[in-house]
C-alpha atoms as a PDB file:
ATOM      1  CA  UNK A   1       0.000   0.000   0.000  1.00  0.00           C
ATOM      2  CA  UNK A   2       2.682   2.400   0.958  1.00  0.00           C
ATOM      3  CA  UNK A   3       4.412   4.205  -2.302  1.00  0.00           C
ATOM      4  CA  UNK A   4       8.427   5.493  -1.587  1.00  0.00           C
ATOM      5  CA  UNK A   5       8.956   8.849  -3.586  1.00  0.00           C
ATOM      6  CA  UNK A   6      12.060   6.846  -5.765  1.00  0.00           C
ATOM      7  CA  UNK A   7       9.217   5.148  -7.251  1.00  0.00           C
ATOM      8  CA  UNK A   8       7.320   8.318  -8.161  1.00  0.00           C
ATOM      9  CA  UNK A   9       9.175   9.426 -11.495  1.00  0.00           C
ATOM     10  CA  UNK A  10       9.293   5.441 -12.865  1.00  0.00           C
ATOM     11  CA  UNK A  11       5.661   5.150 -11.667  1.00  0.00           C
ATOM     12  CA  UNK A  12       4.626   8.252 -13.773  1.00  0.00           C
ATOM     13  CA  UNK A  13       6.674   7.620 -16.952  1.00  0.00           C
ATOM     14  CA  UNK A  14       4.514   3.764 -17.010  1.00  0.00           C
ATOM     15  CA  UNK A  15       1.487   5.907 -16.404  1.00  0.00           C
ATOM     16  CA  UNK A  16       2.098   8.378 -19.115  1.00  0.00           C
ATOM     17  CA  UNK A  17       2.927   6.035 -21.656  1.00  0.00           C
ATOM     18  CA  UNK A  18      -0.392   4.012 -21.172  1.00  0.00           C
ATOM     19  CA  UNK A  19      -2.426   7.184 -21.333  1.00  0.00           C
ATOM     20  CA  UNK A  20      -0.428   8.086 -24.338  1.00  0.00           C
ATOM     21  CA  UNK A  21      -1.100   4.634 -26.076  1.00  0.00           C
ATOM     22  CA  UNK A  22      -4.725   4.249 -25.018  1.00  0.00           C
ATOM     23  CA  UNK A  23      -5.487   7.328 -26.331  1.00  0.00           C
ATOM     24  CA  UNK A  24      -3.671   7.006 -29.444  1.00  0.00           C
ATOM     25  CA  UNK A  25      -6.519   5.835 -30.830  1.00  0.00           C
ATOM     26  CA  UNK A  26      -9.007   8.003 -30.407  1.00  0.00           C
ATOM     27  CA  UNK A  27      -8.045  10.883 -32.559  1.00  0.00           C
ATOM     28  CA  UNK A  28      -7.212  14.526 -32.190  1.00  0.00           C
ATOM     29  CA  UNK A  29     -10.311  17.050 -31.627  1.00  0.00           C
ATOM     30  CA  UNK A  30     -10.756  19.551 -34.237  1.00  0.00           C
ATOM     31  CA  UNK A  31     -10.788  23.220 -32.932  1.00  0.00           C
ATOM     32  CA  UNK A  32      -9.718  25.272 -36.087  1.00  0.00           C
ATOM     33  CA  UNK A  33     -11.310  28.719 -36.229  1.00  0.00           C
ATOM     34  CA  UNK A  34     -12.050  28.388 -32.424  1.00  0.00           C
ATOM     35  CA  UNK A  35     -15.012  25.759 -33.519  1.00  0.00           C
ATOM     36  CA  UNK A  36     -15.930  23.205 -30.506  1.00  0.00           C
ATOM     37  CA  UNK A  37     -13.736  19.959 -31.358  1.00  0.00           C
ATOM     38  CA  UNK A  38     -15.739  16.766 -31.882  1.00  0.00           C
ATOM     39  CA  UNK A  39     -14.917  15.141 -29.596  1.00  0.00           C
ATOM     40  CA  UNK A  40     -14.163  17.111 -26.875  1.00  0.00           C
ATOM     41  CA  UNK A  41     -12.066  15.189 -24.902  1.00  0.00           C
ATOM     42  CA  UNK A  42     -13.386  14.886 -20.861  1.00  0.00           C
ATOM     43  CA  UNK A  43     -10.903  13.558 -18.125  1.00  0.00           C
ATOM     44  CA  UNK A  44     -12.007  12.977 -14.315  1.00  0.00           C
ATOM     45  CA  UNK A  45      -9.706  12.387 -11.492  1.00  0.00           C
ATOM     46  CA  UNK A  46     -10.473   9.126  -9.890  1.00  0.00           C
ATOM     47  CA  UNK A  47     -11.496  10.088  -6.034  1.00  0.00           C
ATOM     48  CA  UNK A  48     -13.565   7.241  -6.290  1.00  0.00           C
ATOM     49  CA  UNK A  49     -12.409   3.951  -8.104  1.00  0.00           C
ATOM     50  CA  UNK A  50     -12.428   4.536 -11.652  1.00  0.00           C
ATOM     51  CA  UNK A  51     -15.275   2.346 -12.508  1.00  0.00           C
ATOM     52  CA  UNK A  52     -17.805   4.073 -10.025  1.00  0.00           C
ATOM     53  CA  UNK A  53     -16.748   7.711 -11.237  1.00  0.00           C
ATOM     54  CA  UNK A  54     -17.150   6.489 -15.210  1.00  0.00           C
ATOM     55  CA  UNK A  55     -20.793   6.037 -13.981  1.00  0.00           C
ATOM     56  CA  UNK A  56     -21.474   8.746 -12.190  1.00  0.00           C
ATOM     57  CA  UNK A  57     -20.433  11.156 -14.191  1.00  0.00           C
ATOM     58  CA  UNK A  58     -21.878   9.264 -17.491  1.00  0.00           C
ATOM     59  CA  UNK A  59     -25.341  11.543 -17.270  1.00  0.00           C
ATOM     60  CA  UNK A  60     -23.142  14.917 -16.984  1.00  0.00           C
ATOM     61  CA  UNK A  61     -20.923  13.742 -20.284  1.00  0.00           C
ATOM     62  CA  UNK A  62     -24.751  13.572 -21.886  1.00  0.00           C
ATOM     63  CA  UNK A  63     -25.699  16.798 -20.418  1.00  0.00           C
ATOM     64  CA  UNK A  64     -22.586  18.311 -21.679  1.00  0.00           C
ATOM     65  CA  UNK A  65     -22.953  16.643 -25.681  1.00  0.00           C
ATOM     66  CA  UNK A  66     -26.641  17.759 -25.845  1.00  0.00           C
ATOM     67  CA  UNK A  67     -25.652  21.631 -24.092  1.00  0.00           C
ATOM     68  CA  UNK A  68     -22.941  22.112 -26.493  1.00  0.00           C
ATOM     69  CA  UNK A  69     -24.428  19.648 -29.496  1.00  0.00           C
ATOM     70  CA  UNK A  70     -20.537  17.958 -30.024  1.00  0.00           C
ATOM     71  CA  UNK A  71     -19.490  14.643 -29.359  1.00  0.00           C
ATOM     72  CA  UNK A  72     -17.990  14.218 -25.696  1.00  0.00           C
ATOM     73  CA  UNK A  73     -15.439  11.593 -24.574  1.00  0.00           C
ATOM     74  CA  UNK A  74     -15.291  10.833 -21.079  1.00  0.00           C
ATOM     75  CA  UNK A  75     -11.613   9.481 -19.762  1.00  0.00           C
ATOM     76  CA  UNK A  76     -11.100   8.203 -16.168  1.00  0.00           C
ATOM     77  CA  UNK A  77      -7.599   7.608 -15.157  1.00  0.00           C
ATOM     78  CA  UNK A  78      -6.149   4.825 -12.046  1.00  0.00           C
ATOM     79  CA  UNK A  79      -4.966   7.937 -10.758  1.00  0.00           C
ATOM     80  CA  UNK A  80      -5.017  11.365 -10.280  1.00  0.00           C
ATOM     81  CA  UNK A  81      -1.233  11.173 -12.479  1.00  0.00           C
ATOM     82  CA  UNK A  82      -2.853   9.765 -15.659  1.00  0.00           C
ATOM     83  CA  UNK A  83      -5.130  12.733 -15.996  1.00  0.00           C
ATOM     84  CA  UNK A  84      -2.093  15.071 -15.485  1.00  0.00           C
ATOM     85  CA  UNK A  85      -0.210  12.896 -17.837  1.00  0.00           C
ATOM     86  CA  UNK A  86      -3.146  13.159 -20.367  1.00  0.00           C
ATOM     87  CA  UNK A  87      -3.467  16.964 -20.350  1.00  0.00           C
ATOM     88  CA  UNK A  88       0.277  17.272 -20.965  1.00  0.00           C
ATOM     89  CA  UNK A  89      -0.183  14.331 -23.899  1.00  0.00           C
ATOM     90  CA  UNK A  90      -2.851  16.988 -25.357  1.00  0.00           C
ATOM     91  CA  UNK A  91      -5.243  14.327 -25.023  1.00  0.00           C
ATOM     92  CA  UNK A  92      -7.468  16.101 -23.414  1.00  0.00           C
ATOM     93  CA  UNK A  93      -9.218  19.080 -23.495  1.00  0.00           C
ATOM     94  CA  UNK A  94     -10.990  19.810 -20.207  1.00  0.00           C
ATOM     95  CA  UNK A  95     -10.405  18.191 -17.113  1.00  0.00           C
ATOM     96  CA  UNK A  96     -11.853  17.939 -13.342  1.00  0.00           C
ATOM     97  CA  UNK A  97      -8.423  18.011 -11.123  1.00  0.00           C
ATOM     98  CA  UNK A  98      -7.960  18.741  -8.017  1.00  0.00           C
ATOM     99  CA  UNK A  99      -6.085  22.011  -6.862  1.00  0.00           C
ATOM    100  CA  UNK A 100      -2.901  20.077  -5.819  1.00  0.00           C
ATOM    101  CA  UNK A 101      -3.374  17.822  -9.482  1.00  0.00           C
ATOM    102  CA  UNK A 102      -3.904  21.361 -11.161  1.00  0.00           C
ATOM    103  CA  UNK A 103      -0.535  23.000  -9.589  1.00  0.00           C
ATOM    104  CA  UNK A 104       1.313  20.025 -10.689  1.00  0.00           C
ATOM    105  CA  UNK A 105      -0.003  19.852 -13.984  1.00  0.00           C
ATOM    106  CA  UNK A 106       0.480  23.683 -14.951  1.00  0.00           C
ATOM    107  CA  UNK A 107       4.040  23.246 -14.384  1.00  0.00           C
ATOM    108  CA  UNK A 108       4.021  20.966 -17.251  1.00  0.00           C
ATOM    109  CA  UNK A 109       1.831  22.804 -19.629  1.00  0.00           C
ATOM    110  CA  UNK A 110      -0.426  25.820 -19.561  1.00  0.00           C
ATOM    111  CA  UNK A 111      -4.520  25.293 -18.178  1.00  0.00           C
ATOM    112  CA  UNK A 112      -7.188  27.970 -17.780  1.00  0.00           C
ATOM    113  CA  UNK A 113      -9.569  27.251 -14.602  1.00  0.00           C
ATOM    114  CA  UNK A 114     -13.039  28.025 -15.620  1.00  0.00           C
ATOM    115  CA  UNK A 115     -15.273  26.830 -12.432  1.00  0.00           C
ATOM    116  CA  UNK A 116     -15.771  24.909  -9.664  1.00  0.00           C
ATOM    117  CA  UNK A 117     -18.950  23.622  -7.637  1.00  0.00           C
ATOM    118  CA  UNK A 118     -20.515  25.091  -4.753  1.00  0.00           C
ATOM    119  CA  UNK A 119     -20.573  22.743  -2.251  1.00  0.00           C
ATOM    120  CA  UNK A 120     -23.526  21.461  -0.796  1.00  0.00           C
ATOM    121  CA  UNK A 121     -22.324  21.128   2.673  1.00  0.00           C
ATOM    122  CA  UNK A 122     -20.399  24.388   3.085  1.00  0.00           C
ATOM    123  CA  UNK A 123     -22.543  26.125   0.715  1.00  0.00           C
ATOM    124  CA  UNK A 124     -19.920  28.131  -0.500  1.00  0.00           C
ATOM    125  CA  UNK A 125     -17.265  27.056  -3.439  1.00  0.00           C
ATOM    126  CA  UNK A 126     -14.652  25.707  -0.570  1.00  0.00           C
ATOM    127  CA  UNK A 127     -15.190  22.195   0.615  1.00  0.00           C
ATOM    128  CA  UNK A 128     -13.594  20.628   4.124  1.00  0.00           C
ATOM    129  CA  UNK A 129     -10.054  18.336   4.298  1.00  0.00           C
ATOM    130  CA  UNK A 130     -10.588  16.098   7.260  1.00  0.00           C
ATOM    131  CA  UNK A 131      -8.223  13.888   9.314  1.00  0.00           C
ATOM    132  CA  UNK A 132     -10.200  10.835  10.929  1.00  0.00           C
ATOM    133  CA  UNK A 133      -9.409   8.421  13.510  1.00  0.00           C
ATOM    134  CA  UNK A 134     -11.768   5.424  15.258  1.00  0.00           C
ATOM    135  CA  UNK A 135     -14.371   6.271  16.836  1.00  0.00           C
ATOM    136  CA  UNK A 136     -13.050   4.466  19.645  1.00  0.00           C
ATOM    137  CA  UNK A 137      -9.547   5.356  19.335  1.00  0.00           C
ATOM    138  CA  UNK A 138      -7.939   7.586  22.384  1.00  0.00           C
ATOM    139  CA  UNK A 139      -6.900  10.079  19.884  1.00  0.00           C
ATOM    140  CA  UNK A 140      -8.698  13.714  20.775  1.00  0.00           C
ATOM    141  CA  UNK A 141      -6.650  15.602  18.092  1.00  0.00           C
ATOM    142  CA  UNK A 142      -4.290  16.024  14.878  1.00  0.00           C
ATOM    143  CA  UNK A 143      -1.362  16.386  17.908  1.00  0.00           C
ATOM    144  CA  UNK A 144      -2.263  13.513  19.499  1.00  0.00           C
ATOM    145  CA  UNK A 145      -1.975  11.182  16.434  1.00  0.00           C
ATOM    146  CA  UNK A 146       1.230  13.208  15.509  1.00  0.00           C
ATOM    147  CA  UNK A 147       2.859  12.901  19.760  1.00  0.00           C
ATOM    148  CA  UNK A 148       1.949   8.932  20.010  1.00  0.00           C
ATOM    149  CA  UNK A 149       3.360   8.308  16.757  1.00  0.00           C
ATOM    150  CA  UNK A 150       0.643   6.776  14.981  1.00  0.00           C
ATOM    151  CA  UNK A 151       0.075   5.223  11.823  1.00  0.00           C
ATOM    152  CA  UNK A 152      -1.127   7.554   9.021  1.00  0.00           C
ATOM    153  CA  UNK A 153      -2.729   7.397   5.825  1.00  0.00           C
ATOM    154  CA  UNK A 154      -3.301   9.736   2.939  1.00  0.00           C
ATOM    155  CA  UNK A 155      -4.947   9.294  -0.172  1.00  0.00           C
ATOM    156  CA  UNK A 156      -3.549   9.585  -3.542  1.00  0.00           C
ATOM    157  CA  UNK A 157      -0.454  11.516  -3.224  1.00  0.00           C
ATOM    158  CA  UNK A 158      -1.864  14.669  -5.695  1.00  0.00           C
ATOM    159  CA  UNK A 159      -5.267  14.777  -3.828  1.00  0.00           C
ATOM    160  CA  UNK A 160      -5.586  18.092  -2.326  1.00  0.00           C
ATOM    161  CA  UNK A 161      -7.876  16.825   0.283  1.00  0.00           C
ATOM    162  CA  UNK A 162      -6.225  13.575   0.791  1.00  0.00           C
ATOM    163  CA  UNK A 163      -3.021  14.662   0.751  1.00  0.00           C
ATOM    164  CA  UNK A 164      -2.093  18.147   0.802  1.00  0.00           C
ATOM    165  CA  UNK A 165      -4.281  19.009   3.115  1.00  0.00           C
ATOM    166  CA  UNK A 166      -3.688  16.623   5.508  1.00  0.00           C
ATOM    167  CA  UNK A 167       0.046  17.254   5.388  1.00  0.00           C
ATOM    168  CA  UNK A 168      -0.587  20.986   6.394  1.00  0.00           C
ATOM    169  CA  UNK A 169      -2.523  19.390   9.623  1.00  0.00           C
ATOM    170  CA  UNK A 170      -0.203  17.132  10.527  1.00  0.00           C
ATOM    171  CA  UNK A 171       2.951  19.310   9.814  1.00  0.00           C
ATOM    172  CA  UNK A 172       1.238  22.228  12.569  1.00  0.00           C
ATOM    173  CA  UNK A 173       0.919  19.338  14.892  1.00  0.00           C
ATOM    174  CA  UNK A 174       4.131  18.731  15.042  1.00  0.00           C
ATOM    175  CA  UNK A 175       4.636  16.002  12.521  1.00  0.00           C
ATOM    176  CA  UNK A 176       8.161  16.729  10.260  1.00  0.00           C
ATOM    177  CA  UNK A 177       7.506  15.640   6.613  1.00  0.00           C
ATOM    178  CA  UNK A 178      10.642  17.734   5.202  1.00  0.00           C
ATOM    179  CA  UNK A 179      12.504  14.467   4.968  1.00  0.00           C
ATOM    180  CA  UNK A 180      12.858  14.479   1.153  1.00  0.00           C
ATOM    181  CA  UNK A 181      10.651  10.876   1.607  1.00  0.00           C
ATOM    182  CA  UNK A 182       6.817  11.521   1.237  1.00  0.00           C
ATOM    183  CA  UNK A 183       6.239   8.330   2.954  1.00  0.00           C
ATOM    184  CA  UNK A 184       8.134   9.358   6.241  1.00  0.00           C
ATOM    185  CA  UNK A 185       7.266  12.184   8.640  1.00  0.00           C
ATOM    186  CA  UNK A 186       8.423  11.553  11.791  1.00  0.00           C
ATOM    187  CA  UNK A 187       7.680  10.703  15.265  1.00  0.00           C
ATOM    188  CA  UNK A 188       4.579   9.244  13.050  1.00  0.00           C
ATOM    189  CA  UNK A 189       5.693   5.680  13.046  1.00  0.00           C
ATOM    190  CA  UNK A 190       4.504   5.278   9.384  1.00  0.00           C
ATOM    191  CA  UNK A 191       2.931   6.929   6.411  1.00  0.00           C
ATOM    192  CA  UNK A 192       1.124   5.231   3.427  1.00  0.00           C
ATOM    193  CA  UNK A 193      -0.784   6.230   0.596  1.00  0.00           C
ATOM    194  CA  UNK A 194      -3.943   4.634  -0.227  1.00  0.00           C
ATOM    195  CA  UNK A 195      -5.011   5.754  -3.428  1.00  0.00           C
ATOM    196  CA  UNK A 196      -8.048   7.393  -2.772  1.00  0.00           C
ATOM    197  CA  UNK A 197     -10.428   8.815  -0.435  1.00  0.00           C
ATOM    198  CA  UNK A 198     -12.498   5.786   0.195  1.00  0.00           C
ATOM    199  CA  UNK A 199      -9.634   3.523   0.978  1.00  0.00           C
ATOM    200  CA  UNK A 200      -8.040   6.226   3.004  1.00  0.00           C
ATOM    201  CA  UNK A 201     -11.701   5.672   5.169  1.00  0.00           C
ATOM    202  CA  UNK A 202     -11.280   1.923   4.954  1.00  0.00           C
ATOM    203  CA  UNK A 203      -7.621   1.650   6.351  1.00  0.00           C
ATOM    204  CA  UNK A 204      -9.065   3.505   9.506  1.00  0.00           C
ATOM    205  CA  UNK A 205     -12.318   1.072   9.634  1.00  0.00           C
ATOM    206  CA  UNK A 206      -9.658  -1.801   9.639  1.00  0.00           C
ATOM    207  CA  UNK A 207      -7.274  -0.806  11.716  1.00  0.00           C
ATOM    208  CA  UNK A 208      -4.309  -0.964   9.360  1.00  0.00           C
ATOM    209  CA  UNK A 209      -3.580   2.795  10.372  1.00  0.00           C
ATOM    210  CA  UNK A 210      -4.544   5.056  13.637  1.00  0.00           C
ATOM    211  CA  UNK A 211      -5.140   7.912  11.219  1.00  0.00           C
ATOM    212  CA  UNK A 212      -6.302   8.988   7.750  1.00  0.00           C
ATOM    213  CA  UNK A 213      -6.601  12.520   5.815  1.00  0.00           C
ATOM    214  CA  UNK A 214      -9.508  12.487   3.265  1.00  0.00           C
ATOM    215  CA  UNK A 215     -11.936  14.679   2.047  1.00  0.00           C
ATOM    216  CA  UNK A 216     -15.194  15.153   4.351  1.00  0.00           C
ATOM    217  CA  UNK A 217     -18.195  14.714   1.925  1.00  0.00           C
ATOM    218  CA  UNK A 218     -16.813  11.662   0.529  1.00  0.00           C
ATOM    219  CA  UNK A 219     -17.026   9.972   3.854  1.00  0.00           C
ATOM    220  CA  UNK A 220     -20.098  11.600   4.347  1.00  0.00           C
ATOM    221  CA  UNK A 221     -21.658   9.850   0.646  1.00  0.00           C
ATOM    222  CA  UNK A 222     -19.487   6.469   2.112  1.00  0.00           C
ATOM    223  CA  UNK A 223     -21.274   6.554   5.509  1.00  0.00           C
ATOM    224  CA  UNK A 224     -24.683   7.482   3.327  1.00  0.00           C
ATOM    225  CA  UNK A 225     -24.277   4.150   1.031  1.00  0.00           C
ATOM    226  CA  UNK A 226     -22.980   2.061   3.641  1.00  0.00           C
ATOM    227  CA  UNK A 227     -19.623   1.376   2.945  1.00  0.00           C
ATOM    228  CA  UNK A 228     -18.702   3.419   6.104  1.00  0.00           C
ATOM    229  CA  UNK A 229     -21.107   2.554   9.412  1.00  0.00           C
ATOM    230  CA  UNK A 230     -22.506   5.876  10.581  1.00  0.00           C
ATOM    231  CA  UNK A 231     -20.207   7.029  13.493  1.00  0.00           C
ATOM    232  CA  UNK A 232     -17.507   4.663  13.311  1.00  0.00           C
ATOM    233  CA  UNK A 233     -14.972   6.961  12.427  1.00  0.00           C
ATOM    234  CA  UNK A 234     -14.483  10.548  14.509  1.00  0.00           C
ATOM    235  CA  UNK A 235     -13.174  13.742  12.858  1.00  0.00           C
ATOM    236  CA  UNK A 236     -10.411  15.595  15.092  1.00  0.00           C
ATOM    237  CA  UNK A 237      -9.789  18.170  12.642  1.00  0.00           C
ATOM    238  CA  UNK A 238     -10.395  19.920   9.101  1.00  0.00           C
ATOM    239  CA  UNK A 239      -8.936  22.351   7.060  1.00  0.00           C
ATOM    240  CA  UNK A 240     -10.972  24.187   4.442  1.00  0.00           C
ATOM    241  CA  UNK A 241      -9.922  23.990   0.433  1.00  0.00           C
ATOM    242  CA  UNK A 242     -11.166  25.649  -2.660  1.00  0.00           C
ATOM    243  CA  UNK A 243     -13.227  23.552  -4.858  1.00  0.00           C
ATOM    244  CA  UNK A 244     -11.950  21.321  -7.313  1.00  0.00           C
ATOM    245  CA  UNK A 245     -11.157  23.019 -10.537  1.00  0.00           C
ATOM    246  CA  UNK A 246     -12.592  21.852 -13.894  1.00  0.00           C
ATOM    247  CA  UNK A 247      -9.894  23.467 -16.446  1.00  0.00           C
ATOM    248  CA  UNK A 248      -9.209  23.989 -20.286  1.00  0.00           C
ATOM    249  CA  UNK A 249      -6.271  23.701 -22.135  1.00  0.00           C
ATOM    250  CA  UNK A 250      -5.375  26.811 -23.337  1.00  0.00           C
ATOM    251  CA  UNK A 251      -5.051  24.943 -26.542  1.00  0.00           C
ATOM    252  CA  UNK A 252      -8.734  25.546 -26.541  1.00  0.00           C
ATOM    253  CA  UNK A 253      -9.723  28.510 -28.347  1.00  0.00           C
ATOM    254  CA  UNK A 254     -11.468  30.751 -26.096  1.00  0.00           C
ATOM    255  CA  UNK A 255     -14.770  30.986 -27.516  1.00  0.00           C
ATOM    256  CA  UNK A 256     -14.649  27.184 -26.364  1.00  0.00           C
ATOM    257  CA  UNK A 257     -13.651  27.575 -23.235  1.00  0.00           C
ATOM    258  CA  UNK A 258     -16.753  30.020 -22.506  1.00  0.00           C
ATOM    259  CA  UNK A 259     -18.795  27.653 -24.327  1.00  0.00           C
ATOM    260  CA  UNK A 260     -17.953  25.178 -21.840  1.00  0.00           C
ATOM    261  CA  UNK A 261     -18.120  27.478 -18.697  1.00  0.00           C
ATOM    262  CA  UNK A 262     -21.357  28.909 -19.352  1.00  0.00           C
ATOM    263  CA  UNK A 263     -22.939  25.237 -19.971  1.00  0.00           C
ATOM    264  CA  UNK A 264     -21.648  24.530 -16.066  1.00  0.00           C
ATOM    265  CA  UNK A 265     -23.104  28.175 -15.071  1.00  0.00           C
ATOM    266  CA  UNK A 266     -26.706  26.805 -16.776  1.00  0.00           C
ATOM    267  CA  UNK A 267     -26.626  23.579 -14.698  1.00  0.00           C
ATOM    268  CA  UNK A 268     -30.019  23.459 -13.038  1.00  0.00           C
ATOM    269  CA  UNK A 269     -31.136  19.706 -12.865  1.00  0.00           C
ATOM    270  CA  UNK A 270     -31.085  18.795  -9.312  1.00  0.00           C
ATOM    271  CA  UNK A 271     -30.586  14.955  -9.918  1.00  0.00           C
ATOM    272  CA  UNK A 272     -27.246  15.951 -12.264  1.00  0.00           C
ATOM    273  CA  UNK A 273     -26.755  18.711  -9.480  1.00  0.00           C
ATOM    274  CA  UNK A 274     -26.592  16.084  -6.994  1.00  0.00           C
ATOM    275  CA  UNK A 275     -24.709  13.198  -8.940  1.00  0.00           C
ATOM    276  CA  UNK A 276     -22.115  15.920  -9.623  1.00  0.00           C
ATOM    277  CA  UNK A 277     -22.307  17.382  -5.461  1.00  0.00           C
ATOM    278  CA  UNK A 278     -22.491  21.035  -6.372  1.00  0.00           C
ATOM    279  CA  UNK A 279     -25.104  22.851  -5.201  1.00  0.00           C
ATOM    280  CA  UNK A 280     -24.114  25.409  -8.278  1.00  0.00           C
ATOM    281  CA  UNK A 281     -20.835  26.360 -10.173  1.00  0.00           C
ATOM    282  CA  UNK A 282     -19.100  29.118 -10.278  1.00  0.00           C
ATOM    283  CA  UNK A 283     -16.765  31.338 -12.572  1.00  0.00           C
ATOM    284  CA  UNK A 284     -12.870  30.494 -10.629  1.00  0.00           C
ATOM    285  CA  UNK A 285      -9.608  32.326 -11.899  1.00  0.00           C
ATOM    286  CA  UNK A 286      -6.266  31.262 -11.286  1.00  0.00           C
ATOM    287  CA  UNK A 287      -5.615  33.558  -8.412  1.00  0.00           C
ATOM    288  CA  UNK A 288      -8.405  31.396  -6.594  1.00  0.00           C
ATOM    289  CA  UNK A 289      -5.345  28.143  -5.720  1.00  0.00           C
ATOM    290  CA  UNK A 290      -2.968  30.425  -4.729  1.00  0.00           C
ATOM    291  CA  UNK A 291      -3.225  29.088  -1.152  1.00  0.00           C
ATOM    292  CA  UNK A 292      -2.369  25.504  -2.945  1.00  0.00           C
ATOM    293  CA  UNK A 293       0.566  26.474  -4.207  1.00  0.00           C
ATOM    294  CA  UNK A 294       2.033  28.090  -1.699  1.00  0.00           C
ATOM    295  CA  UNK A 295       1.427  25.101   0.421  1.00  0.00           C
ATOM    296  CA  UNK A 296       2.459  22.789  -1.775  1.00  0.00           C
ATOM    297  CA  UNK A 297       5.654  24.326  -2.519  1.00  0.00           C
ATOM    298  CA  UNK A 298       6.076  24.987   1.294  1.00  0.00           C
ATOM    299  CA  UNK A 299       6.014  21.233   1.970  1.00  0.00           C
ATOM    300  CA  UNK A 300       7.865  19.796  -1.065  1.00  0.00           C
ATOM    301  CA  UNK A 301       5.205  18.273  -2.774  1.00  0.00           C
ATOM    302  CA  UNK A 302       5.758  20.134  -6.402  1.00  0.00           C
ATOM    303  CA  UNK A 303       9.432  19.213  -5.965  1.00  0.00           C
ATOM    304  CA  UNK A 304       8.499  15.842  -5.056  1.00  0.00           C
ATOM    305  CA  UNK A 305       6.480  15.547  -7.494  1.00  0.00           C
ATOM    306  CA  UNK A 306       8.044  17.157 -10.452  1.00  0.00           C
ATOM    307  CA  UNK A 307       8.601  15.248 -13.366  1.00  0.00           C
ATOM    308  CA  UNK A 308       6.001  12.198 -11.799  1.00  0.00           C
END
C-alpha cells in the first residue's frame, strides 16, 4: 500500500505512456477557427475507483454533448497522475483536477480554470479536508496522532484533500515531513498512501492505520451508502480547500472555453446537481489556488512531485 517517492518518477513515466497509447486511438479534436472539437475530450480524477466515477459522471458527459451539441469523450484515469499525464499528452481538453493535481499539472503545460462547484455542505465554493481516527480510538486531536506516533494514511499523493491538506494538519501538529521521503514524517511511526479517499476511510475502519486525511463529503456519501457505518470513524480536525477546478487547455480557443463554462453556469437539474455534489458552479480564476501552491511548494510536494 505504501508508495516510496524513488518510485514516483518510474511510476509516472509507465502511467504516461499508457495514457499516451490508449489514447492514441481516439483521434485529435478539431478546434480550427475556435469551432468546438468533436470530440471534446473529458478527463475525471479518480477520487472514487475509476469504474464508479465512469458512472457517475456518465449523465453529466450527456448533459454536456446535448448543451454544447458535439461529441464528448469521457476518460477516467487509475490515478489522479494519468489525468495530469493526459493533459500534458494533449489528449485532453478539459479536465476535473484537483487544486494540488492542477498546480502540478500547470508546471508541465499551460490550463485555464473556468469553475468549480458550490458545495452542498459548506454552501460556499470551498469544501472541508478532514483527518479521521476510530471512533473508539484515544486520539482527541491532529497532535495527538502526531505525539503517540501513529500510523497515518493519505490518499492519492496529488489529492488536495487527501493529501495536501492533511500534510498541512499534521505538519502544525508537530509532525516533520521535510525528509525528502513523502512516505516518512516523523515521530509518526509510518505513512502510506492509499489511493483514494475511500480507501483512506477503509484503512481507519480496519485498523491498518490510527489515522487517515480524506476529504469530508466523501465519507459523508461512504457513511450514506454504507460502505462506512454511521459514526464509526471521529473527525479531530479539518482544514478548508477551494473547490476542485474543472480546467481547459489553453489549446482551446477561447470561444470554447466560454462555451464550456457557461454550460456549467446553466446547470439546473437537481438529480445531475446532486450526482455531480455542487449545489451550483461558479466562474474560478487562477488567483483562486494560490493558497495551494504556496502550500504545496512549502512542503515539497511540487518538488516531489516534479517530473512524476
Amino acid at each position: 500500500m505504501r508508495r516510496s517517492s524513488a518510485t514516483l518518477p518510474a511510476l509516472f513515466s509507465a502511467v504516461l505512456l499508457s495514457v499516451v497509447l490508449g489514447l492514441a486511438g481516439c483521434g485529435g479534436s478539431q478546434n480550427s477557427g475556435g469551432g468546438l472539437p468533436s470530440p471534446l475530450r473529458v478527463g475525471v480524477i479518480p477520487n472514487i475507483s475509476p469504474d464508479r466515477q465512469r458512472a457517475q459522471y456518465e449523465p453529466f458527459r450527456a448533459y454536456l454533448a446535448d448543451r454544447l451539441k458535439t461529441d464528448v469523450e469521457l476518460f477516467v484515469a487509475t490515478n489522479y497522475a494519468g489525468v495530469v499525464a493526459a493533459l500534458v499528452a494533449g489528449k485532453l481538453d478539459v479536465a476535473y483536477l484537483g487544486g494540488l493535481t492542477m498546480v502540478q499539472a500547470e508546471a508541465q503545460t499551460k490550463l485555464v480554470p473556468l469553475v468549480t462547484e458550490v458545495d452542498r455542505e459548506t454552501g460556499t465554493p470551498e469544501y472541508l479536508s478532514a483527518i479521521v481516527v476510530k471512533d473508539a480510538s484515544p486520539y482527541k486531536s491532529t497532535k495527538d496522532v502526531v505525539g503517540a506516533g501513529g500510523r497515518f494514511a493519505f490518499g492519492d499523493v496529488s489529492s488536495t484533500s487527501g493529501s495536501l491538506y492533511p500534510r498541512v494538519m499534521i505538519t502544525d501538529a508537530g509532525a516533520r515531513c521535510d525528509t525528502g521521503d513523502l512516505t516518512r514524517c516523523p515521530p509518526l511511526a509510518s505513512v502510506a498512501f492509499t489511493g483514494g479517499h475511500d480507501a483512506a476511510a477503509q484503512a481507519v475502519l480496519s485498523g491498518t492505520v490510527d489515522a487517515a486525511g480524506l476529504e469530508l463529503r466523501i465519507l459523508h456519501r461512504l457513511e450514506k451508502q454504507g460502505s462506512v457505518p454511521r459514526g464509526a470513524l471521529r473527525v479531530v480536525e479539518t482544514r478548508q480547500v477551494m473547490g476542485y477546478p474543472w480546467v481547459a487547455s489553453d489549446r482551446l480557443a477561447q470561444p470554447v472555453r466560454q462555451a464550456v463554462t457557461d454550460a456549467f453556469l446553466a446547470i439546473k437539474d437537481p438529480k445531475l446537481l446532486d450526482l455531480m455534489r455542487a449545489k451550483r458552479y461558479v466562474a474560478v480564476s487562477d488567483a483562486d489556488y494560490q493558497e495551494v501552491r504556496q502550500q504545496a511548494s512549502r512542503l515539497g510536494l511540487l518538488t516531489a512531485l516534479k517530473g512524476q
